[in-house]
Structures are given as structure tokens and as C-alpha cells.
C-alpha atoms as a PDB file:
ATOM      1  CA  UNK A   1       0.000   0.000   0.000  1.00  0.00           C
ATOM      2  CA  UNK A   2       2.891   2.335   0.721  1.00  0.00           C
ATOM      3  CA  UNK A   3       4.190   1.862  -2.911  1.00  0.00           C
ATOM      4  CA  UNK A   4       1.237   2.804  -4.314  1.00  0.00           C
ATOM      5  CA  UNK A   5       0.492   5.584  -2.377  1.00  0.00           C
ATOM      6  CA  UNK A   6       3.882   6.804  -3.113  1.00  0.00           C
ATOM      7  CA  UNK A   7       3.143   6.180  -6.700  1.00  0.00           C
ATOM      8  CA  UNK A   8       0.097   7.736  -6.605  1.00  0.00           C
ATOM      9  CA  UNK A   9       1.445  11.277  -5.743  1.00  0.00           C
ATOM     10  CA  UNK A  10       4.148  11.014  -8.515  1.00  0.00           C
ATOM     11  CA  UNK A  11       0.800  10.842 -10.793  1.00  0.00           C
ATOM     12  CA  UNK A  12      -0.565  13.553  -8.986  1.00  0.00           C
ATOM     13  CA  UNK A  13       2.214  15.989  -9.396  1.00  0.00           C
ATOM     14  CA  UNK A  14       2.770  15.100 -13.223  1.00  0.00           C
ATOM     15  CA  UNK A  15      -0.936  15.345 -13.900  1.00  0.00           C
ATOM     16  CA  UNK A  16      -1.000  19.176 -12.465  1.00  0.00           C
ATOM     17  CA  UNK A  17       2.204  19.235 -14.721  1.00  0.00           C
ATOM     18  CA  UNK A  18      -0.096  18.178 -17.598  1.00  0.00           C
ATOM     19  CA  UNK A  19      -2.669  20.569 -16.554  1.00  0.00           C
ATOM     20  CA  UNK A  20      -1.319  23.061 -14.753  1.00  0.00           C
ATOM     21  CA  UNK A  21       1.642  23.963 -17.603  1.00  0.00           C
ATOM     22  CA  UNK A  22       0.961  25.243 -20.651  1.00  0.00           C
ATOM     23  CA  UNK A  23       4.323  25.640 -22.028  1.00  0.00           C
ATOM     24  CA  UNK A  24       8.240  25.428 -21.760  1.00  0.00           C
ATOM     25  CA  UNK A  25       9.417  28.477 -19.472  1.00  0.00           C
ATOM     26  CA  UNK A  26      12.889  28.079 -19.223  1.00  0.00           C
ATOM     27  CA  UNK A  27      15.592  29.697 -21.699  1.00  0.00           C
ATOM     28  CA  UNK A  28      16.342  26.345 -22.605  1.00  0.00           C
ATOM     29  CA  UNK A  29      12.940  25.604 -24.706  1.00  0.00           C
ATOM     30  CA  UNK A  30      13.566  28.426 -26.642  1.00  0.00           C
ATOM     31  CA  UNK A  31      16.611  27.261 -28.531  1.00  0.00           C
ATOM     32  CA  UNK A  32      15.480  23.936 -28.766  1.00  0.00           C
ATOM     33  CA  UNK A  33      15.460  23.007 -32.927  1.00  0.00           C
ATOM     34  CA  UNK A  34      12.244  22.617 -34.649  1.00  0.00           C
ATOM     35  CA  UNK A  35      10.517  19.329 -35.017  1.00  0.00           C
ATOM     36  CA  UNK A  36      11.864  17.340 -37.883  1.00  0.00           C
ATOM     37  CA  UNK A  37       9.455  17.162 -40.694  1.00  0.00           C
ATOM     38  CA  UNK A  38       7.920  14.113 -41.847  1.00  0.00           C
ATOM     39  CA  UNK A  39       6.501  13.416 -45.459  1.00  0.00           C
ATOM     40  CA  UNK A  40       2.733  13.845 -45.537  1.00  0.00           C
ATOM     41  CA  UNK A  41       0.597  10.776 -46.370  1.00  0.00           C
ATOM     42  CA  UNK A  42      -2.022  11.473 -49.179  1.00  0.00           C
ATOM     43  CA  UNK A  43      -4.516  10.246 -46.486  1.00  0.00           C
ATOM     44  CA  UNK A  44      -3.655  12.696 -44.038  1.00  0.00           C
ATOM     45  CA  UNK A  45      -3.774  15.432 -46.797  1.00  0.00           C
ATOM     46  CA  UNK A  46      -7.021  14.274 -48.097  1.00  0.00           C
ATOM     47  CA  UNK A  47      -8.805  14.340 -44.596  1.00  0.00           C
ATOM     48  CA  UNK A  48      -6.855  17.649 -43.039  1.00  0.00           C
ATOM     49  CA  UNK A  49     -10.458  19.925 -42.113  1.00  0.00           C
ATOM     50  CA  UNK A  50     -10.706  23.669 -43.452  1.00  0.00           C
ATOM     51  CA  UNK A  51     -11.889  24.092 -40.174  1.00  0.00           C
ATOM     52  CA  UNK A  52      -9.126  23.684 -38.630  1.00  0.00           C
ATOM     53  CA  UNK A  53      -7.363  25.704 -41.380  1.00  0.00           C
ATOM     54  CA  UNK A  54      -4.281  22.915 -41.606  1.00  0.00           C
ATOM     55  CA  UNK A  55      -1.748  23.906 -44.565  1.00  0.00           C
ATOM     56  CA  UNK A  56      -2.911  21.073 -47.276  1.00  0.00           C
ATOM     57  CA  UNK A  57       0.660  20.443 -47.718  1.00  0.00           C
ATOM     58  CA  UNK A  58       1.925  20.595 -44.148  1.00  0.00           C
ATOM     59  CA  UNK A  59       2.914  17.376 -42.385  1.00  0.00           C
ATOM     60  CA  UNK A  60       1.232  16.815 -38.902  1.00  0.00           C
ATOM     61  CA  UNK A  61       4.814  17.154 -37.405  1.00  0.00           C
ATOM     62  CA  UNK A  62       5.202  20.686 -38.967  1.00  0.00           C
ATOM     63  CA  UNK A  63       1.418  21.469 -38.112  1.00  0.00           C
ATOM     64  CA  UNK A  64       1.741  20.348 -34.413  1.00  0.00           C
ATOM     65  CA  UNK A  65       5.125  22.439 -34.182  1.00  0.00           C
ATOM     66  CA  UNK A  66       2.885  26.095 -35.164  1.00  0.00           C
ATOM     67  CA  UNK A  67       0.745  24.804 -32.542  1.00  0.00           C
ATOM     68  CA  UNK A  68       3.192  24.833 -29.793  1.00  0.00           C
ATOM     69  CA  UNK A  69       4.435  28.098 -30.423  1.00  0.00           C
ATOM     70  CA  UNK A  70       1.112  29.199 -30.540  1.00  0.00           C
ATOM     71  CA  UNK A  71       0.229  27.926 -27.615  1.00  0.00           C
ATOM     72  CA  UNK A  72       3.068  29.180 -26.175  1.00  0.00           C
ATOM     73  CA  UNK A  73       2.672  32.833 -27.147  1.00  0.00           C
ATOM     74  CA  UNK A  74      -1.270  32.994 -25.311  1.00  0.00           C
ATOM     75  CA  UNK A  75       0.727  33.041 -22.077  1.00  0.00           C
ATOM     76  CA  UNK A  76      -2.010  31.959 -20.132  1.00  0.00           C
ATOM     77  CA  UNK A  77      -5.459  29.649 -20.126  1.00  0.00           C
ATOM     78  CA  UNK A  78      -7.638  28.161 -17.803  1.00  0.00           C
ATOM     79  CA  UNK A  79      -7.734  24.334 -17.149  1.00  0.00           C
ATOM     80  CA  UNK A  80     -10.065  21.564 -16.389  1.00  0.00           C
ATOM     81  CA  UNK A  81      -9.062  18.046 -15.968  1.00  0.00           C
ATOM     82  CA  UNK A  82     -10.216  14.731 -14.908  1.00  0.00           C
ATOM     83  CA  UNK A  83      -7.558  12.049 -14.035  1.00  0.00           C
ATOM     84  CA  UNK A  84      -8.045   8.345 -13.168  1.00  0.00           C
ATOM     85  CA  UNK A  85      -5.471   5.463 -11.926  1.00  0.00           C
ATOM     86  CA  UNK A  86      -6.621   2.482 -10.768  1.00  0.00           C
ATOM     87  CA  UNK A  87      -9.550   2.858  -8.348  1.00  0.00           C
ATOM     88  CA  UNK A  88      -8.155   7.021  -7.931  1.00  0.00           C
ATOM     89  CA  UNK A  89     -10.242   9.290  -9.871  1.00  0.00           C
ATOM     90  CA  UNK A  90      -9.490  12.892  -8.971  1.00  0.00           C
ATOM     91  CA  UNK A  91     -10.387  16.402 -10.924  1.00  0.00           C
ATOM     92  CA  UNK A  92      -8.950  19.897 -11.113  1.00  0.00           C
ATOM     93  CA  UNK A  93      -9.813  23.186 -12.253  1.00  0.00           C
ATOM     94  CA  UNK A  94      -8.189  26.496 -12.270  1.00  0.00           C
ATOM     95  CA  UNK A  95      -6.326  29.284 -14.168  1.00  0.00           C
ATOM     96  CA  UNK A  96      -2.416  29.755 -15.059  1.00  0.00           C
ATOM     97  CA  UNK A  97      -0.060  31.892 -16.582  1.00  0.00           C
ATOM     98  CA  UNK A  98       3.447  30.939 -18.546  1.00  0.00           C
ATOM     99  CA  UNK A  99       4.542  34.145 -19.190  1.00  0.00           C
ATOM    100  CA  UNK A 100       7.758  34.601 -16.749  1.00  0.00           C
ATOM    101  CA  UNK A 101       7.541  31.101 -15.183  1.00  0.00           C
ATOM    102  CA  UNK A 102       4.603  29.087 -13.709  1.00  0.00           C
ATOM    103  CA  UNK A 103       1.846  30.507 -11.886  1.00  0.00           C
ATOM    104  CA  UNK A 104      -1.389  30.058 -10.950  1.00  0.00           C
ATOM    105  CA  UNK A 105      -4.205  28.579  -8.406  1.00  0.00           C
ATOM    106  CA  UNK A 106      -5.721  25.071  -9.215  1.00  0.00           C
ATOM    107  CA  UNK A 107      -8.208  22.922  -6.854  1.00  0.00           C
ATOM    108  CA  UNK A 108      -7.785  19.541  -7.009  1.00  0.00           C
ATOM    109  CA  UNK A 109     -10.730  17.457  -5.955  1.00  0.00           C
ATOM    110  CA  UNK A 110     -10.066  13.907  -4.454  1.00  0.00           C
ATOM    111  CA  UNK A 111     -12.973  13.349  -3.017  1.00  0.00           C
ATOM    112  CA  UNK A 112     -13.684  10.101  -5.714  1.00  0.00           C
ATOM    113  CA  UNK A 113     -10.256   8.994  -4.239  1.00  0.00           C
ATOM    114  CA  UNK A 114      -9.020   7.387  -1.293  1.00  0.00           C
ATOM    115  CA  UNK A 115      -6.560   9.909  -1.265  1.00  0.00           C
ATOM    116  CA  UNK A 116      -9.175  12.498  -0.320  1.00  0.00           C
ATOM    117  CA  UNK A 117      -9.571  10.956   3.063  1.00  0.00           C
ATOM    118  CA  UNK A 118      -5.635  11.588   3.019  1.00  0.00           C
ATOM    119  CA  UNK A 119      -5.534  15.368   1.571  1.00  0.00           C
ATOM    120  CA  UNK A 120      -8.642  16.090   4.065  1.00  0.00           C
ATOM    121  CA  UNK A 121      -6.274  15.737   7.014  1.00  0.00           C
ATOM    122  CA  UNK A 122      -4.358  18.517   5.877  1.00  0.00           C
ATOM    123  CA  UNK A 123      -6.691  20.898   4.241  1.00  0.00           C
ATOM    124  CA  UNK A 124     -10.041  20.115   6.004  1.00  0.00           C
ATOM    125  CA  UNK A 125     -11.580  19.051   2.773  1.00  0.00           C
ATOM    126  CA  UNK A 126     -11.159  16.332   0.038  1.00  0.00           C
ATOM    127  CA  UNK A 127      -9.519  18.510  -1.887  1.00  0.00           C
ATOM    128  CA  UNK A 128      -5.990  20.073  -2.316  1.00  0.00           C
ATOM    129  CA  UNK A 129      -6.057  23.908  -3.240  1.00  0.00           C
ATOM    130  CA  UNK A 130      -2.500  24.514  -4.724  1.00  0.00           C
ATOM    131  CA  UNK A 131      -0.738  28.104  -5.621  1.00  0.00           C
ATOM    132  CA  UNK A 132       2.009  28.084  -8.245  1.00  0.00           C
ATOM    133  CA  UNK A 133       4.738  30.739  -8.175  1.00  0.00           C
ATOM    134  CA  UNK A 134       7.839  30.753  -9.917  1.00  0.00           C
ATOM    135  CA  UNK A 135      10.131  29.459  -7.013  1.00  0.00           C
ATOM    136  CA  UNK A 136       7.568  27.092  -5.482  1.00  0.00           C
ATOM    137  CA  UNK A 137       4.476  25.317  -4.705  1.00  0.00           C
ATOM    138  CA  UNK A 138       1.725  26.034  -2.014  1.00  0.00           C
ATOM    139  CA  UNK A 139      -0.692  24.201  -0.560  1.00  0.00           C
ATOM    140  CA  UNK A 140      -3.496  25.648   1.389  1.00  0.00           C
ATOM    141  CA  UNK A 141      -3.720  23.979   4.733  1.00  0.00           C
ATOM    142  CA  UNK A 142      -7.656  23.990   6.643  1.00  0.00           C
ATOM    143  CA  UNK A 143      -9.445  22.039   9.711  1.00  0.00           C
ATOM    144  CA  UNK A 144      -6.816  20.760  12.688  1.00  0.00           C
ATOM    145  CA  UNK A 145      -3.737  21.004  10.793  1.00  0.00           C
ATOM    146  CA  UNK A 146      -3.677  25.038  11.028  1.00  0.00           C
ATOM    147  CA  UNK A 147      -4.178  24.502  15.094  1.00  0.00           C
ATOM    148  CA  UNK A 148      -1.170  21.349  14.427  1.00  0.00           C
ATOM    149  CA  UNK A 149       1.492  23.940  12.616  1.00  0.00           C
ATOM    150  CA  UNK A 150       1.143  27.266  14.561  1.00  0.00           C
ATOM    151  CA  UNK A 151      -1.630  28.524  13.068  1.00  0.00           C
ATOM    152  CA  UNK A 152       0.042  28.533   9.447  1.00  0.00           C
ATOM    153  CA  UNK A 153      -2.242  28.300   6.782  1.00  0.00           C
ATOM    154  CA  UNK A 154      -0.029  27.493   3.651  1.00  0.00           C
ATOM    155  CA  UNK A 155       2.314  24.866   3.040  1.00  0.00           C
ATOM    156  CA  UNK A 156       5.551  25.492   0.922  1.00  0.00           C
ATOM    157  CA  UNK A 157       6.912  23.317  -1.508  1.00  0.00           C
ATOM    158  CA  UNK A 158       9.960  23.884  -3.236  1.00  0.00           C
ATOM    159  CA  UNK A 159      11.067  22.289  -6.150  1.00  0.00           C
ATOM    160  CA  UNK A 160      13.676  20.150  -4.141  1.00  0.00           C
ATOM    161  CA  UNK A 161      10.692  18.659  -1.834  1.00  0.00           C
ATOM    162  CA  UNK A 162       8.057  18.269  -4.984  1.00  0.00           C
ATOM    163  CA  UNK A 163      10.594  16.071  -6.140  1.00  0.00           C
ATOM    164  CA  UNK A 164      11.214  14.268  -2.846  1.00  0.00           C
ATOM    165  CA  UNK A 165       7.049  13.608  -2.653  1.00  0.00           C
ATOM    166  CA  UNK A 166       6.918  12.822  -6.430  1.00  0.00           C
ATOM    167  CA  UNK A 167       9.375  10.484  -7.174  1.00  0.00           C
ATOM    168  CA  UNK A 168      11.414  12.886  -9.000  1.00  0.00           C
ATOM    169  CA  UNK A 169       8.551  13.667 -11.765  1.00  0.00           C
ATOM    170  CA  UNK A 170       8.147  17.156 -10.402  1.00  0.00           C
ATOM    171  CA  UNK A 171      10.295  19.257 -12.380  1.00  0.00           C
ATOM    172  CA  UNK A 172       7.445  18.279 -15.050  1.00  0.00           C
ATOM    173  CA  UNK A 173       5.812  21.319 -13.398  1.00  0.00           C
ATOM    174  CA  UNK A 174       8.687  24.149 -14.826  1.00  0.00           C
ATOM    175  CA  UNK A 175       8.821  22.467 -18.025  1.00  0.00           C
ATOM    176  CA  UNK A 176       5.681  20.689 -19.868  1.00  0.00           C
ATOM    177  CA  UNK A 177       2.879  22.337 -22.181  1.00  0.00           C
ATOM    178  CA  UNK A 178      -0.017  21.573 -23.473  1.00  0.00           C
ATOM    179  CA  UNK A 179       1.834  19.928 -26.629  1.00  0.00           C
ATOM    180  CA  UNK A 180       5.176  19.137 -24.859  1.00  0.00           C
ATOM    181  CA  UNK A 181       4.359  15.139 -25.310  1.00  0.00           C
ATOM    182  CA  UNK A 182       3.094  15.309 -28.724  1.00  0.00           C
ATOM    183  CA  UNK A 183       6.179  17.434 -29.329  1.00  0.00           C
ATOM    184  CA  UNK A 184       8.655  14.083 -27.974  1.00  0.00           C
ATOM    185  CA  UNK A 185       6.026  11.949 -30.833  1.00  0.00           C
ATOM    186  CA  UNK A 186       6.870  14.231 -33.696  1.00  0.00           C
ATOM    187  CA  UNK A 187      10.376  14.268 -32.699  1.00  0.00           C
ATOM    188  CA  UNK A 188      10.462  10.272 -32.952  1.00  0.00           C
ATOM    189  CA  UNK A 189       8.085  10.694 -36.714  1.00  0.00           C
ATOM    190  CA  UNK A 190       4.531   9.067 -34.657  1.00  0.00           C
ATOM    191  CA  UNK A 191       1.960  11.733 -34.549  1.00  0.00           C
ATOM    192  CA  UNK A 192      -0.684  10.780 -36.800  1.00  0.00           C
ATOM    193  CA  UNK A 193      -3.434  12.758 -37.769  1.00  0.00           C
ATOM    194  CA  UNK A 194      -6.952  11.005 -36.973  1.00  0.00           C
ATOM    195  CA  UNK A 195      -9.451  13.828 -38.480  1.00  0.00           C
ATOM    196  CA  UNK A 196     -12.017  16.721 -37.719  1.00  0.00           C
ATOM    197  CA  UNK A 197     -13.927  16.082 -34.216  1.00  0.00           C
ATOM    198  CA  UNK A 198     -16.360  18.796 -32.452  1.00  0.00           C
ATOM    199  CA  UNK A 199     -14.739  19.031 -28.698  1.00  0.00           C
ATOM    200  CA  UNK A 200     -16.460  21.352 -26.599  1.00  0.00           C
ATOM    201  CA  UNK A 201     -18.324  22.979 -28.885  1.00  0.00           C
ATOM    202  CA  UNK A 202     -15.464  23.590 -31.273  1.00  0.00           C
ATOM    203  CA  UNK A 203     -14.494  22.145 -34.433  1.00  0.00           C
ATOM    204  CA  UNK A 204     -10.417  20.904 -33.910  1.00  0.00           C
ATOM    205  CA  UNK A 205      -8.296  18.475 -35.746  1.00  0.00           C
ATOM    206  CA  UNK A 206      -7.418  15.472 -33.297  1.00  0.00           C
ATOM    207  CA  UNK A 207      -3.439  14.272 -33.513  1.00  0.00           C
ATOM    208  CA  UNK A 208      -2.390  10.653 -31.910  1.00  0.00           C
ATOM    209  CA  UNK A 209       0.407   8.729 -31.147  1.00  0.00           C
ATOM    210  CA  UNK A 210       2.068   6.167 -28.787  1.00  0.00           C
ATOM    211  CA  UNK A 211       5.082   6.891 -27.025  1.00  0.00           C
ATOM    212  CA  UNK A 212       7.202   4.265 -25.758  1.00  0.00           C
ATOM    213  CA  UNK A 213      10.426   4.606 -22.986  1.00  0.00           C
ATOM    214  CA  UNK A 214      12.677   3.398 -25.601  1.00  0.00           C
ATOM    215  CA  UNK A 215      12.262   6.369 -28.212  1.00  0.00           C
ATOM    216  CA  UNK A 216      12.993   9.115 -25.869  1.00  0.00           C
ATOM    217  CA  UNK A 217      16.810   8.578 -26.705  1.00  0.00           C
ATOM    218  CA  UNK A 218      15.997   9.143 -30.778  1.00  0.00           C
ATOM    219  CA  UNK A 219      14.065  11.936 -29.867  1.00  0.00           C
ATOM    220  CA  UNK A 220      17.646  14.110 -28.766  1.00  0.00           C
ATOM    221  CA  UNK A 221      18.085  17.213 -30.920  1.00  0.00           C
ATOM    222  CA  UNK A 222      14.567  17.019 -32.940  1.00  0.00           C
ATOM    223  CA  UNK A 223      12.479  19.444 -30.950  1.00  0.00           C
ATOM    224  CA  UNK A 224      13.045  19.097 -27.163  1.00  0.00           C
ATOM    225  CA  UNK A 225      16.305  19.848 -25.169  1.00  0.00           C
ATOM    226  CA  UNK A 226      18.129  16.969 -23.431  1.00  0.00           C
ATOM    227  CA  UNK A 227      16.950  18.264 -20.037  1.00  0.00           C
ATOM    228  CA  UNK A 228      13.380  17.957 -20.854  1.00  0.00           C
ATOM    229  CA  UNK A 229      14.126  14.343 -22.654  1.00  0.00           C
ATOM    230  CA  UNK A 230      15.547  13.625 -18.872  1.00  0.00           C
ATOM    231  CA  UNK A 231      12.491  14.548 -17.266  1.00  0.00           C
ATOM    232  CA  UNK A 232      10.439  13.138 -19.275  1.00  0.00           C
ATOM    233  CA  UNK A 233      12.068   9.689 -19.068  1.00  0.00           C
ATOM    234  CA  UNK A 234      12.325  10.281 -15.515  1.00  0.00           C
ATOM    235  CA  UNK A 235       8.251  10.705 -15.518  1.00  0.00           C
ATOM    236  CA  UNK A 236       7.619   7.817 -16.950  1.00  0.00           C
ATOM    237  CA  UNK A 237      10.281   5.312 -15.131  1.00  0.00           C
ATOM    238  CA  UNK A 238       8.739   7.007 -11.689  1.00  0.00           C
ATOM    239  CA  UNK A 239       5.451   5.933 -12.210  1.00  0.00           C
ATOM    240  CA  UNK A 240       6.754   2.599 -14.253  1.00  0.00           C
ATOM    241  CA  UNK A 241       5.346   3.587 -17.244  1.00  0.00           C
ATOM    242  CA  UNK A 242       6.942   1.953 -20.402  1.00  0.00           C
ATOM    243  CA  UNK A 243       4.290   3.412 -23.396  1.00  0.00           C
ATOM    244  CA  UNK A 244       1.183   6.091 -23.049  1.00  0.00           C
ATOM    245  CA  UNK A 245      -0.757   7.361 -25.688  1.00  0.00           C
ATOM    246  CA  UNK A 246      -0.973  11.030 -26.025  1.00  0.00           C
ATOM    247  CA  UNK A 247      -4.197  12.636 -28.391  1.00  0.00           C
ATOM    248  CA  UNK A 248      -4.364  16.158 -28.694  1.00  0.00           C
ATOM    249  CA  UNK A 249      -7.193  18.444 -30.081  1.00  0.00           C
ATOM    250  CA  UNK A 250      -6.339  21.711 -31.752  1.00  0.00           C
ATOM    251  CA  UNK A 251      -9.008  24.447 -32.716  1.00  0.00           C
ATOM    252  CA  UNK A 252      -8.921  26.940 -35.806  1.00  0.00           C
ATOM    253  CA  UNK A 253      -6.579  29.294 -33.988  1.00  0.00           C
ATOM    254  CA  UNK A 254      -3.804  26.702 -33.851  1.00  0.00           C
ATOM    255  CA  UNK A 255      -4.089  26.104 -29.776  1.00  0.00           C
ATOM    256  CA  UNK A 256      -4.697  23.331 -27.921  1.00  0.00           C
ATOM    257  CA  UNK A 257      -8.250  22.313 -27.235  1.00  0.00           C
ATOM    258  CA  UNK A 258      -8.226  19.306 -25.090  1.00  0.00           C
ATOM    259  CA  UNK A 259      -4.994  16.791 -24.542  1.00  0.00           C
ATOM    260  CA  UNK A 260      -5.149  13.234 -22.765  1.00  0.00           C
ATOM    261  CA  UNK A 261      -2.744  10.342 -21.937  1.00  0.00           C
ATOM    262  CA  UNK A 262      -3.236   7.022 -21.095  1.00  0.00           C
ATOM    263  CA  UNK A 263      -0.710   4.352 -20.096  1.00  0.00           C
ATOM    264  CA  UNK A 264      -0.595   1.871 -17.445  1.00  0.00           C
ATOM    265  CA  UNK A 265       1.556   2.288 -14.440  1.00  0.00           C
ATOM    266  CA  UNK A 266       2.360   0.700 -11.080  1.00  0.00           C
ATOM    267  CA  UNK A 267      -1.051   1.230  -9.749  1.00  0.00           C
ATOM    268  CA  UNK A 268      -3.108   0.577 -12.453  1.00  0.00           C
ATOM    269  CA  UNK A 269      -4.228   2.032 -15.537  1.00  0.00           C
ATOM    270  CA  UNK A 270      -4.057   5.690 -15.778  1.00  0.00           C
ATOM    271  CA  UNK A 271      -5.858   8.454 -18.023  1.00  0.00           C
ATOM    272  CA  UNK A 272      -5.969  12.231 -17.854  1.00  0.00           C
ATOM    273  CA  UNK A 273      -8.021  14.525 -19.730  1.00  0.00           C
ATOM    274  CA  UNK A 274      -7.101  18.077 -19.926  1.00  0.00           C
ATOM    275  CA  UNK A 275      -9.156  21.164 -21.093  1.00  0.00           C
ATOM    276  CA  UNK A 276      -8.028  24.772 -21.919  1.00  0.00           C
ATOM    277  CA  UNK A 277      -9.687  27.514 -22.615  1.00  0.00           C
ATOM    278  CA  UNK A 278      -9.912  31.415 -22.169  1.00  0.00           C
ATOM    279  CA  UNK A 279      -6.568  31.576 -23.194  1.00  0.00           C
ATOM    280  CA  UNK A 280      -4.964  34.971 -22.145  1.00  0.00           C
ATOM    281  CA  UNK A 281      -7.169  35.199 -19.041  1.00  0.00           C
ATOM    282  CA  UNK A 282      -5.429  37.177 -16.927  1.00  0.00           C
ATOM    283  CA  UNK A 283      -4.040  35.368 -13.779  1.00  0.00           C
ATOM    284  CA  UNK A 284      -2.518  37.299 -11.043  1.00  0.00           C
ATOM    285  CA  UNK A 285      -0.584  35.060  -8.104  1.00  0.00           C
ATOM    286  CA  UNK A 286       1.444  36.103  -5.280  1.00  0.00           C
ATOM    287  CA  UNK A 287       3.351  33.924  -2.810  1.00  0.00           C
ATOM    288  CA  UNK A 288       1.535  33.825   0.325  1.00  0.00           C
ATOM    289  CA  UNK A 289       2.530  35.742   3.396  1.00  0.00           C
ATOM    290  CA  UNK A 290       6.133  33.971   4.814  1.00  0.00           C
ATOM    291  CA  UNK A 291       4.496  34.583   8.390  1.00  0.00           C
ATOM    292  CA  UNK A 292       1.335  32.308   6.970  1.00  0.00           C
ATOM    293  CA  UNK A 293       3.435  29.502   5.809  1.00  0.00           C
ATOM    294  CA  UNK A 294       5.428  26.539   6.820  1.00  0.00           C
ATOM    295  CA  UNK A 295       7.991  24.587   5.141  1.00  0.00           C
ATOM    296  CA  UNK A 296       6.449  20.718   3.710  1.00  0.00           C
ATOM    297  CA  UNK A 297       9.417  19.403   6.323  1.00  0.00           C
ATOM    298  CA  UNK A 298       7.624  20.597   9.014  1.00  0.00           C
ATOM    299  CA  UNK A 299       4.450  18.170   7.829  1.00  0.00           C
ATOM    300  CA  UNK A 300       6.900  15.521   7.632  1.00  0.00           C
ATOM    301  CA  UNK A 301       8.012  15.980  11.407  1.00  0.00           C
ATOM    302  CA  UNK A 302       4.598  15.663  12.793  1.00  0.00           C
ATOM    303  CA  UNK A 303       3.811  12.709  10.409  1.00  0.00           C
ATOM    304  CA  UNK A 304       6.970  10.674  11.801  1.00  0.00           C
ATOM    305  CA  UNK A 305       9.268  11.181   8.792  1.00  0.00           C
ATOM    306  CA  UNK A 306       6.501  10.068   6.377  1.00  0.00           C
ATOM    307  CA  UNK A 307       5.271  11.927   3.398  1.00  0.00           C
END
């Protein structure tokens, strides 16, 4: 049970990665070389919608590649997900900004989990309301835990102890878009194009592929940086994943509509669905108060060591 408990927050913390980053924001990213090209099928140019107003003559690699700097330049969306592993089914919903680094504020709701019985010991609730800044991660502590730290309302994270709790998959967090696993497929020449779909009301172009463990190596140089190819792998040996399937919706405007993955892992099959919209809302976080806040250590002390 530990395992898998321990498992289960690595999934946790990638799938806010998933959902709660919407593109690459360190320097790195943006000297990474463009996706190499791969030829078109006549299929693929045959069934490429007008409504989603893809060059005839552009290969899905290419395509995908204007989508992630699109995506990139909004700067900011709001998110809705749903994510399931095994017997945990949790959802999330909130509102970040890439612009200079991750932030944001997204609610994570457990309470279809038997980790909400866990979260609700530290927040008061079955679910987990978490605060992004650039140096850090907060979670918002409610019910006998406040009395239990001093009073302290907000627990700190920093990127050292997200990766302590995740497994090492947190880094995910500084580094992953909407498009940053479809971006490893057209690196590797997978990403097919399936058709035109209506998601949420909008007409999009869906894109699929299956990534395995073993391509991540060919995928050096052809669109992602070797830190993010590290990360990456290191996601997916965390949470014993050796192959997900990633499907990504794009609307008219070139920007990501809706983006799953599916795989199976340590404790069980796992699926997350992520939805963006409003892109460029305006999102506006601060770190809280240092006076309101305790270090995740702290937790650890009272908990006997355990995370």
C-alpha cells in the first residue's frame, strides 16, 4: 500500500504538470530546434479539415510544431481536468499563466479517491487547493492542521521537496505544455493525424500517437532539449510507465483544445483529460505571506518522517 500511495502522488504531481503547464518556461525551450518534418501521407492530406485551417501540404509534425508556439505565445489559459489510476479518480480546475515562469491557483478534488480521506487531514476538505509561483508550490492547509502547525495556513513546496514527494517527476511542473508530449512523438516521426472532431463545442483536428520509454533517446536534438528528454524519461520510469498514448485536439486558432494520456503504471491504468480555454485570461498570483506559511518538512516531522 505504501508503494502505491507513493506512486500515486508522482501521478498527482505530473498530472497538475499536464494541466497546470501550458508551455516550456525556461531559456532552454527556446533554442530547442524545430521538429523534424515528416513526409505527408495522401490520407492525411485528403482528410486535413478547413476548419481547422491545416496547410494542405503541411505534415502533422510541422502542423503540431505552429501549434506549440502558438500555444506558447497565449501566455495563459484556464484548465479543467479529470484524471483516473486504478480505483483514484481525482479532478482539477483552475487558471495559469506561462509568461515569466509558472503561476497560478488550481483545486484539485479527491474526493472520488481514497486519497481524499488523506488530503482532508491537511486541508479540512477532500480537496488540495495549490498556488504556483515561480520558485515554489503552495498548498493551502484547513481544519486541525492550522491549530497542528502554529496557526500557518499554507504549506511550501519547493522544487527540491516536490521532487522528494513525487518520485522525481516534479520538475514536469517548470517544463511541460499543453503539446510538450506530442512534441517528444513528432520528434520520434509518430503523430498521426486522426481527423475533424467537435470538442467542446469547437471544431479541432485530433493528432495521436504512442510513445514508448525506448524512443525518448531518438528523440535528442529534434524538438526538445536533453533536459526535458531527462524529465520526461524520468516521468515515466517514476510511475513505471513503459508506453502512453498522447491525443491532442487543436481548434482553428492553432491552440490546444483538449490533450489526454493514457498508459498503465504501477497502480493501475491511468488516463488524464485536460481542457483549456480562455486563453490569455489574466491570472494574477502572489506567494503567500512567509508569516502564513510553513515549510512541507515541518508536515513531515509531525507525520513521523513520512510523506
Amino acid at each position: 500500500m505504501a508503494g502505491t500511495r507513493k506512486t500515486a502522488a508522482a501521478v498527482v504531481l505530473a498530472a497538475l504538470a499536464l494541466t497546470a503547464t501550458a508551455c516550456n518556461n525556461n531559456d532552454d525551450s527556446k533554442d530547442a530546434a524545430p521538429a523534424a518534418p515528416t513526409a505527408p501521407s495522401s490520407a492525411a492530406a485528403a482528410n486535413t479539415p478547413s476548419a481547422a485551417a491545416t496547410p494542405t501540404k503541411v505534415s502533422p509534425a510541422v502542423y503540431l510544431e505552429q501549434v506549440t508556439q502558438k500555444t506558447s505565445a497565449a501566455k495563459s489559459a484556464k484548465v479543467t481536468e479529470s484524471i483516473t489510476m486504478g480505483q483514484i479518480d481525482m479532478k482539477g480546475a483552475g487558471a495559469v499563466s506561462w509568461a515569466d515562469g509558472l503561476q497560478g491557483e488550481i483545486t484539485m478534488d479527491m474526493s472520488g479517491s481514497p486519497l481524499g480521506k488523506v488530503i482532508a487531514n491537511i486541508t479540512g476538505s477532500e480537496s488540495a487547493p495549490y498556488r504556483f509561483t515561480k520558485d515554489g508550490m503552495f498548498l493551502k492547509i484547513g481544519g486541525k492542521a492550522v491549530d497542528a502547525l502554529g496557526g500557518k495556513h499554507w504549506m511550501h513546496y519547493s522544487q527540491a521537496d516536490q521532487a522528494k514527494v513525487s518520485g522525481g517527476a516534479s520538475d514536469q511542473l517548470k517544463s511541460a505544455d499543453p503539446v510538450e508530449g506530442v512534441r517528444t512523438l513528432i520528434a520520434t516521426g509518430k503523430v498521426t493525424e486522426v481527423g475533424q472532431e467537435t470538442v467542446a463545442g469547437k471544431a479541432t483536428t485530433h493528432y495521436t500517437g504512442v510513445l514508448n520509454s525506448n524512443d525518448i533517446a531518438a528523440a535528442a536534438g529534434k524538438g526538445m532539449t536533453q533536459d526535458q528528454l531527462d524529465q520526461l524519461k524520468e516521468k515515466l520510469a517514476t510511475a513505471g510507465i513503459t508506453s502512453e498514448t498522447i491525443d491532442v485536439w487543436v481548434d482553428s486558432d492553432q491552440l490546444v483544445v483538449q490533450r489526454t494520456e493514457a498508459g498503465d503504471t504501477k497502480a493501475g491504468a491511468f488516463k488524464a483529460t485536460v481542457d483549456y480555454t480562455d486563453y490569455g485570461v489574466a491570472v494574477t498570483t502572489t506567494a503567500p505571506d512567509p508569516s502564513d506559511t510553513v515549510e512541507s518538512s515541518e508536515l513531515q516531522k509531525l507525520a513521523g518522517g513520512t510523506s
